[in-house]
Protein backbone atom coordinates (compact mmCIF):
# COMPACT_ATOMS: atom_id res chain seq x y z
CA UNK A 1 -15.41 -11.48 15.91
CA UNK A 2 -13.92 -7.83 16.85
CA UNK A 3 -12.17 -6.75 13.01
CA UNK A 4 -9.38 -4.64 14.50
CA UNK A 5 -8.62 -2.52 11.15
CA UNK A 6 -10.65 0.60 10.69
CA UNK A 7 -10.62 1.30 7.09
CA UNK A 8 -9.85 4.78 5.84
CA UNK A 9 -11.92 7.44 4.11
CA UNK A 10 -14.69 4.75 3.26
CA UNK A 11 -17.54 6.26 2.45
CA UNK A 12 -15.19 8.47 -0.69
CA UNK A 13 -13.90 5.74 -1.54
CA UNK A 14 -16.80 3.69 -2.11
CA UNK A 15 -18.68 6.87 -3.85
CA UNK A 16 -15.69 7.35 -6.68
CA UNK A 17 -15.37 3.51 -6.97
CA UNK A 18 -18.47 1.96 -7.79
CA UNK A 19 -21.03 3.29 -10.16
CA UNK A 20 -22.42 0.10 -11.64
CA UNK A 21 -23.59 -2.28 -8.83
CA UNK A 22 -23.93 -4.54 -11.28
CA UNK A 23 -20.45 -4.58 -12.37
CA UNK A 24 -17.10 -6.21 -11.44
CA UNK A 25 -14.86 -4.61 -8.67
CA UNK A 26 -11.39 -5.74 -7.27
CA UNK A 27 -10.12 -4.66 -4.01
CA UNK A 28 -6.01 -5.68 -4.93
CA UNK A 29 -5.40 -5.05 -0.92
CA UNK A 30 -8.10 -6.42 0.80
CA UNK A 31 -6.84 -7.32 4.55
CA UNK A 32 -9.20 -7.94 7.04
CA UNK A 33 -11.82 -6.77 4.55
CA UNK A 34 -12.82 -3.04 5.90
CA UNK A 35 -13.53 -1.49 1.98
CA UNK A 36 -14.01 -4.83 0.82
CA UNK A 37 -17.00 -5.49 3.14
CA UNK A 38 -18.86 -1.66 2.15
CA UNK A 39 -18.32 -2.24 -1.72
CA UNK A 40 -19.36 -5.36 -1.86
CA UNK A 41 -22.85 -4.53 0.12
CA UNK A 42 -23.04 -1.51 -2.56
CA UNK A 43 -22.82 -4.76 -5.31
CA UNK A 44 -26.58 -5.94 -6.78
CA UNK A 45 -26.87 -9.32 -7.22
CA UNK A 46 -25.57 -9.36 -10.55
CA UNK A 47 -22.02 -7.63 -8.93
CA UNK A 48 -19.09 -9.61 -8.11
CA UNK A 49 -15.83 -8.39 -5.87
CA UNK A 50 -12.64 -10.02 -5.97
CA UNK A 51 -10.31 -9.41 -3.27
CA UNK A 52 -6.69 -9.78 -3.20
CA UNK A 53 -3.97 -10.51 -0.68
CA UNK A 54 -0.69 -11.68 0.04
CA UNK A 55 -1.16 -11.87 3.30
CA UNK A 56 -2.35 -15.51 4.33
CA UNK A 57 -3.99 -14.64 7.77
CA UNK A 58 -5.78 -11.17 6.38
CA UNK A 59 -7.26 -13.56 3.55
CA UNK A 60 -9.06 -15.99 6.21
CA UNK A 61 -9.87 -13.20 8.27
CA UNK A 62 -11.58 -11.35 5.47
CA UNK A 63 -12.93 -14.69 4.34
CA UNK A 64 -14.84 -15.08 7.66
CA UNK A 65 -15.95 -11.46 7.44
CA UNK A 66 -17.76 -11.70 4.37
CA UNK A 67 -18.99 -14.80 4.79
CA UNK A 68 -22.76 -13.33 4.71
CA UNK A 69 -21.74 -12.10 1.11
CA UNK A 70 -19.84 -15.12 -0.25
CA UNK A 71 -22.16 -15.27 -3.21
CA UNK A 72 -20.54 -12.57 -4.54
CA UNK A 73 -16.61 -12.01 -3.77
CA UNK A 74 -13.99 -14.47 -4.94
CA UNK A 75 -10.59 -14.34 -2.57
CA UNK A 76 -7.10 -15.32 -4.23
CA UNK A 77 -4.32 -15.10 -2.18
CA UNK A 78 -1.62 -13.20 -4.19
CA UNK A 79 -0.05 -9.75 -4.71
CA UNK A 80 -2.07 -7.45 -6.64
CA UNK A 81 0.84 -6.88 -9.23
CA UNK A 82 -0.10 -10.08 -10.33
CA UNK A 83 -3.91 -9.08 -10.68
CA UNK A 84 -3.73 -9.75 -14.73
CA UNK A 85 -2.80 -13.28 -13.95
CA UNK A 86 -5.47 -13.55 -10.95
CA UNK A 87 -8.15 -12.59 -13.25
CA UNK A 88 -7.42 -14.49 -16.63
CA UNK A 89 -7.40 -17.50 -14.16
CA UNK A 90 -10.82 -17.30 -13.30
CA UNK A 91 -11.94 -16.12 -16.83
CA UNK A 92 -12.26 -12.62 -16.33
CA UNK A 93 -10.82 -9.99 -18.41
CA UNK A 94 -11.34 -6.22 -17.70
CA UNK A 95 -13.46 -5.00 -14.40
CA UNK A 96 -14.76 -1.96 -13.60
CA UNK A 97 -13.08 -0.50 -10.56
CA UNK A 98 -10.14 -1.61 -8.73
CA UNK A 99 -9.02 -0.40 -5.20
CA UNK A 100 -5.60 -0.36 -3.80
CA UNK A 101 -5.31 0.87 -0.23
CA UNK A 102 -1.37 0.79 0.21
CA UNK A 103 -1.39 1.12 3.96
CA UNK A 104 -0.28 -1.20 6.94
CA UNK A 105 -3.34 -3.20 8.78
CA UNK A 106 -4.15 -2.90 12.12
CA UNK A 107 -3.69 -6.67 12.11
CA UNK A 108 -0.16 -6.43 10.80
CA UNK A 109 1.01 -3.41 13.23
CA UNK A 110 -1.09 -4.61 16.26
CA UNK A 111 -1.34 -8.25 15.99
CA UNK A 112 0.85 -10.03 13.54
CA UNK A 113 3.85 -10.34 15.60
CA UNK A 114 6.16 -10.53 12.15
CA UNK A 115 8.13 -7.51 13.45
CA UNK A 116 5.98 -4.73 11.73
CA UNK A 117 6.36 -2.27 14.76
CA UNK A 118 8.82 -1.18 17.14
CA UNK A 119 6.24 -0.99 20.38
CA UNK A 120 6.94 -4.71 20.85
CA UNK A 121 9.78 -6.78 20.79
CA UNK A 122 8.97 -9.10 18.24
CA UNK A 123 11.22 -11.54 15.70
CA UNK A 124 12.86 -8.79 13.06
CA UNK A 125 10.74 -10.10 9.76
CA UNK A 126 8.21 -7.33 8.33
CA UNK A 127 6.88 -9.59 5.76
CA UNK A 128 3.50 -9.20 4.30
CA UNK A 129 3.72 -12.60 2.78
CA UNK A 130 5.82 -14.85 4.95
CA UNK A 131 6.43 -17.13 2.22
CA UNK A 132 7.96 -14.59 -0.24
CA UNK A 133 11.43 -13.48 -0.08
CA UNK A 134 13.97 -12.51 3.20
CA UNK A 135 13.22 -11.33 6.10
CA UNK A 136 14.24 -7.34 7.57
CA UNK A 137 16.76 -9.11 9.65
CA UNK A 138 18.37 -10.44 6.58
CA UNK A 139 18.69 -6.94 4.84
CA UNK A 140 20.17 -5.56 8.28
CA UNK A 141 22.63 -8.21 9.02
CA UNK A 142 23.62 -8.42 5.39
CA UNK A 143 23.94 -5.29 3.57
CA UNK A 144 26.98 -3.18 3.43
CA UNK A 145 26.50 0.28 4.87
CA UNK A 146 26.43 2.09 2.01
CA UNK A 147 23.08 0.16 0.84
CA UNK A 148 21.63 0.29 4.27
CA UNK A 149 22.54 3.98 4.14
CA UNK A 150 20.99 4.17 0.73
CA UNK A 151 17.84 2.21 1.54
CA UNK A 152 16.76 4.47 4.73
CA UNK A 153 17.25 7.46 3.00
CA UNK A 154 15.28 6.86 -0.13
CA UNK A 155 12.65 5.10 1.55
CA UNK A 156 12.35 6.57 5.00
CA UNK A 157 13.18 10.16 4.02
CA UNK A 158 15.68 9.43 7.04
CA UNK A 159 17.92 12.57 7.69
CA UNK A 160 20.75 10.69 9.87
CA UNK A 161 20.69 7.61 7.49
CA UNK A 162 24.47 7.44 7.08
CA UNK A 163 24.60 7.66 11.20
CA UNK A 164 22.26 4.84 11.72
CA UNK A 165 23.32 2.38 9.32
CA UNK A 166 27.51 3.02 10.25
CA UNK A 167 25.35 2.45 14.18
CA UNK A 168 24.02 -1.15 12.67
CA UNK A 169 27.46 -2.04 11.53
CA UNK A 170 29.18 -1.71 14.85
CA UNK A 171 26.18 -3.38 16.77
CA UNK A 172 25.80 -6.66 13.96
CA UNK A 173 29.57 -7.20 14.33
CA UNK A 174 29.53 -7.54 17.97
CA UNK A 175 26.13 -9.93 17.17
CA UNK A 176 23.10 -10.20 14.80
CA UNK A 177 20.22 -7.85 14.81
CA UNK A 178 16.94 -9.93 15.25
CA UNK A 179 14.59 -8.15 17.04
CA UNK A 180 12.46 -5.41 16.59
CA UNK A 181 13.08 -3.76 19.90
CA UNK A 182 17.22 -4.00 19.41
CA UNK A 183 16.79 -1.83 16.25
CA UNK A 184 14.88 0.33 17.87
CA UNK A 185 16.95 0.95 20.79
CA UNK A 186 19.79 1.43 18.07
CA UNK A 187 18.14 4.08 16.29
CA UNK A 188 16.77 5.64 19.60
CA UNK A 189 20.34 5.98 20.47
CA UNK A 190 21.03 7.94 17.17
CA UNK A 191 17.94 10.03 16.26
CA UNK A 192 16.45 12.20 19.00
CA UNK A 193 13.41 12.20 20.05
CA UNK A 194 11.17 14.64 19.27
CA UNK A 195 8.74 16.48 21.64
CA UNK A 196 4.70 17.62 21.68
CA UNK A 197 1.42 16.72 20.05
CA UNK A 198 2.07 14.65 17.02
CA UNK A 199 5.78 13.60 17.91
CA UNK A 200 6.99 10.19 16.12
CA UNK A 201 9.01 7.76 17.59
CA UNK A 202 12.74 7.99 16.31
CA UNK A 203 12.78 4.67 14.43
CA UNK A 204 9.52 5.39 12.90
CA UNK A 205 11.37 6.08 9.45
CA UNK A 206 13.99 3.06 9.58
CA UNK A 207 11.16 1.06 10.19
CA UNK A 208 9.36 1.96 7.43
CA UNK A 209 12.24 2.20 5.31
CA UNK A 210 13.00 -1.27 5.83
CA UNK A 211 9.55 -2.82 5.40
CA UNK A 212 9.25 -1.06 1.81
CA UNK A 213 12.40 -2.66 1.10
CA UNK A 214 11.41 -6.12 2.42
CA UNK A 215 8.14 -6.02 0.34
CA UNK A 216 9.43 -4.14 -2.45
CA UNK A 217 6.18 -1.77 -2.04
CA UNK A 218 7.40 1.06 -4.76
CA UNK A 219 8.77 -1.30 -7.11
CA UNK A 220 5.10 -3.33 -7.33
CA UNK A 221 3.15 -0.11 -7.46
CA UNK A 222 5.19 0.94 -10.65
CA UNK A 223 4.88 -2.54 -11.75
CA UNK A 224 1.00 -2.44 -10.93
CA UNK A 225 0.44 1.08 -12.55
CA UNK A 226 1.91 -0.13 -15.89
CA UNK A 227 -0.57 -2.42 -15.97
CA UNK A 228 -3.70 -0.60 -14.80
CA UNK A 229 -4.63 0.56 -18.21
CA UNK A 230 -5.43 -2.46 -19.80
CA UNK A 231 -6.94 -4.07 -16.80
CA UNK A 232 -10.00 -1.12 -16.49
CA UNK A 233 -12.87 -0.75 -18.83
CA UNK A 234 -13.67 2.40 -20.37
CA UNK A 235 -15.46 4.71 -17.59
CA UNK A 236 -14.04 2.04 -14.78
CA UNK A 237 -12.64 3.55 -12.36
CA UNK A 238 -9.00 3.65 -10.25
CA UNK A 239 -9.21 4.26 -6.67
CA UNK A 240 -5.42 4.16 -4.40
CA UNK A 241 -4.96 5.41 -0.72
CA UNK A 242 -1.40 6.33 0.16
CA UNK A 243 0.17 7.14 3.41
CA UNK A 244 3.27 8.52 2.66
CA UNK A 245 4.78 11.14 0.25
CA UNK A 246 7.05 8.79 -1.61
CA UNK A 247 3.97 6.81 -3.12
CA UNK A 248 1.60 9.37 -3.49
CA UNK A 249 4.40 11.01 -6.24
CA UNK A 250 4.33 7.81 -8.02
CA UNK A 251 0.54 7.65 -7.98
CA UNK A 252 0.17 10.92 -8.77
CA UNK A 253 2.55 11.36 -11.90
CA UNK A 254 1.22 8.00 -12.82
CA UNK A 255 -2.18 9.44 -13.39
CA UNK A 256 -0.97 12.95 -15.04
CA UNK A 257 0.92 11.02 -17.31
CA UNK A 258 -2.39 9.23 -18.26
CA UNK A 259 -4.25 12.38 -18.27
CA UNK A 260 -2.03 13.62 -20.98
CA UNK A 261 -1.45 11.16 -23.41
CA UNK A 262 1.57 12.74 -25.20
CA UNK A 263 4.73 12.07 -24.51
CA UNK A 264 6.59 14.43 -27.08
CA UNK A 265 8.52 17.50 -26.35
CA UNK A 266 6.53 20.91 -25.94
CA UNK A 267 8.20 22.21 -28.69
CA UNK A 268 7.66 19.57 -31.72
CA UNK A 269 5.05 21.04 -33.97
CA UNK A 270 3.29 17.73 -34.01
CA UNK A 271 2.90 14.48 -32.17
CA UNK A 272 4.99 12.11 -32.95
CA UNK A 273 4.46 9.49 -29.96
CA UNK A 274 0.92 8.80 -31.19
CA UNK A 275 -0.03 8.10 -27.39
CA UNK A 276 -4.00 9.13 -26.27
CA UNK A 277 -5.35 10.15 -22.78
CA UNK A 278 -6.02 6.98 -21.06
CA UNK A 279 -7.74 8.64 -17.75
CA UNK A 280 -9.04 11.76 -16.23
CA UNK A 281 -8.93 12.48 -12.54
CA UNK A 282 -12.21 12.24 -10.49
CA UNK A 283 -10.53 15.41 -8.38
CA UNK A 284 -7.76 17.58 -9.26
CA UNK A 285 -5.93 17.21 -5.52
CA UNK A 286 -6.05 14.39 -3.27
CA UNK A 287 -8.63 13.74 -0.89
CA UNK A 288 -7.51 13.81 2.81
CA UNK A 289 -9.39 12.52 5.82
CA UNK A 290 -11.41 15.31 7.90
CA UNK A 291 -10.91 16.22 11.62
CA UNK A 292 -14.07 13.79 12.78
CA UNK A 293 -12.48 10.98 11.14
CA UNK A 294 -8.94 11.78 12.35
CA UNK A 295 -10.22 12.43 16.18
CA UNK A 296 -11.90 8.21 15.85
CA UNK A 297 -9.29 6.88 13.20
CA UNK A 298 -5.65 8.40 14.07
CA UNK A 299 -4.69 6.57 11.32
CA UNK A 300 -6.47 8.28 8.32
CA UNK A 301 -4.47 11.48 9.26
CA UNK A 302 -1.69 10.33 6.79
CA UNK A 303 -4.06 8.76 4.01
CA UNK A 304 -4.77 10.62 0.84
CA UNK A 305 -6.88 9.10 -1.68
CA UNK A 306 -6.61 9.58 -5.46
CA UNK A 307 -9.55 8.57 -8.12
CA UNK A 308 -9.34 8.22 -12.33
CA UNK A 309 -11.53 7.16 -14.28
CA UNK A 310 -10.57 5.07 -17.30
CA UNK A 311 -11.88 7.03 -20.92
C-alpha cells in the first residue's frame, strides 16, 4: 500500500526521542504511522511503542503499516490528552519518550473527505474523530457573529475576521453553510488573494481557525502539557512538532516554565513556591526543516520541532 503522509523532520526527531531501545515510547499522534514506523524499528526487542489516535481510519491504516512490527507497538484509539488513562489501562505507568506531532495528515487534507480542505468541495465537518463532538458546519451555522468573529481571529490570526464572519451571517440566513467549497467562495469574496511564490489561498486561515475550534486543538495541548510531567521518567524525553505560531507559544512557555521551576516574583528574597526544574531543553531554539527537505516535503516548511528532557 502507497502511505500518502510524509512525516516531518524524522530523522531529529527520532535522534532526541529515543535513547534506550529498550525502553517504552508513545507516539500520542500516530496517523498513518510515518514516526511511528522509524521509532519503533530503532526499538530492541525488549522496546515497546504505543501509538495513539483519534482518528479511526489513521489507526487501521497505521495498524496495517506496522504489521511487520506488531510484536512490539500497542494501538488505542483515543486522544492523547487522555494518554494517563490509555496507559494505566494496559498497566503501564511512566515511559520514556513521548511524541506529539500536532500537524494535519496527508490522509486527512488529501483523502478524508470530512471537509479538512478547501481544494474540494466536500461535506463542511473537519473532525479528527467523527464520533466526538459537532461538526464545522454546526459552529458556522450556529454561532453569533461576535464568536465567529472571535474564533477566526484568535485561532486563524485572521486580519478581516469581523468582515468574514458579518459575510457568513448574511449568506446562512439566506441558507445553511455545508460545504467546504461555499465557505471558501465566501471568504474568497472577502480576503484578497495574494500574489507570488509562497502565496496562500484566502480561506487558508478560516479554515484553520475553524478546525482548531472543532477539535479543540489548544485547549488539549494545555490539557496534555499539564500532564506531561508525571507521565515521563527521569531523563525521558518530550518531543512536539508544531505548524503554526499559536501552538508553538504554548509549547514553548510550557517548557521554560519547566526549565525554571520557580514560580515566585524576581524580587522575593526567597522561594516561597517550593516548585523544582522539571525539564531542560535538548536545544535552546526550535528545530526547523532544511531546504532539501522542504524542496521533497512542502509541508515541513511550517514544522518546528521542540525536545526536553525530563530531570
Amino acid at each position: 500500500m502507497e502511505y500518502p503522509h510524509r512525516p516531518v523532520l524524522v530523522d531529529e526527531v527520532v535522534r532526541n526521542l529515543v535513547i534506550k531501545p529498550q525502553g517504552v515510547y508513545v507516539d500520542g499522534t500516530a496517523g498513518t504511522g510515518g514516526h511511528s514506523e522509524v521509532i519503533a524499528q530503532r526499538l530492541s526487542t525488549e522496546g515497546r511503542l504505543i501509538c495513539l489516535d483519534r482518528d479511526p481510519e489513521a489507526v487501521r491504516i497505521s495498524k496495517q503499516r506496522m504489521s511487520p512490527l506488531a510484536d512490539r507497538v500497542t494501538f488505542i484509539r483515543t486522544n492523547y490528552i487522555h494518554l494517563d488513562r490509555a496507559l494505566k489501562d494496559i498497566g503501564m505507568g511512566r515511559v520514556d519518550g513521548i511524541l506529539l506531532d500536532l500537524g494535519m495528515s496527508t490522509l486527512q487534507l488529501d483523502h478524508g473527505g470530512r471537509g479538512f480542505s478547501f481544494s474540494r468541495d466536500e461535506p463542511l465537518d473537519m473532525r479528527m474523530d467523527p464520533d466526538e463532538g459537532p461538526p464545522a458546519s454546526q459552529l458556522v451555522n450556529t454561532l453569533s457573529t461576535d464568536a465567529l468573529e472571535k474564533i477566526l481571529r484568535e485561532y486563524g490570526e485572521e486580519r478581516r475576521a469581523k468582515s468574514i464572519a458579518r459575510r457568513i451571517q448574511r449568506e446562512r440566513e439566506q441558507r445553511p453553510i455545508e460545504s467546504t467549497g461555499r465557505l471558501a467562495e465566501l471568504v474568497a469574496s472577502v480576503v484578497p488573494k495574494t500574489r507570488g511564490p509562497g502565496a496562500k489561498h484566502p480561506a487558508t486561515r478560516t479554515f484553520q481557525a475553524l478546525r482548531i475550534a472543532v477539535n479543540g486543538e489548544l485547549e488539549n495541548l494545555r490539557l496534555f502539557l499539564d500532564k506531561a510531567p508525571s507521565l515521563i521518567e527521569k531523563e525521558g524525553r518530550l518531543v512536539i512538532l508544531s505548524y503554526h505560531s499559536l501552538e508553538d507559544r504554548i509549547v514553548k512557555q510550557a517548557i521554560r516554565g519547566w526549565e525554571k521551576g520557580c514560580q515566585c516574583p524576581p524580587d522575593l528574597p526567597l522561594c516561597g513556591c517550593g516548585l523544582k526544574p522539571l525539564f531542560k531543553r535538548i536545544n535552546k531554539k526550535g528545530i526547523r526543516a532544511g531546504r532539501s527537505e522542504i524542496q521533497e516535503n512542502p509541508r515541513a516548511r511550517s514544522a518546528t520541532m521542540r525536545a526536553a528532557e525530563r530531570i
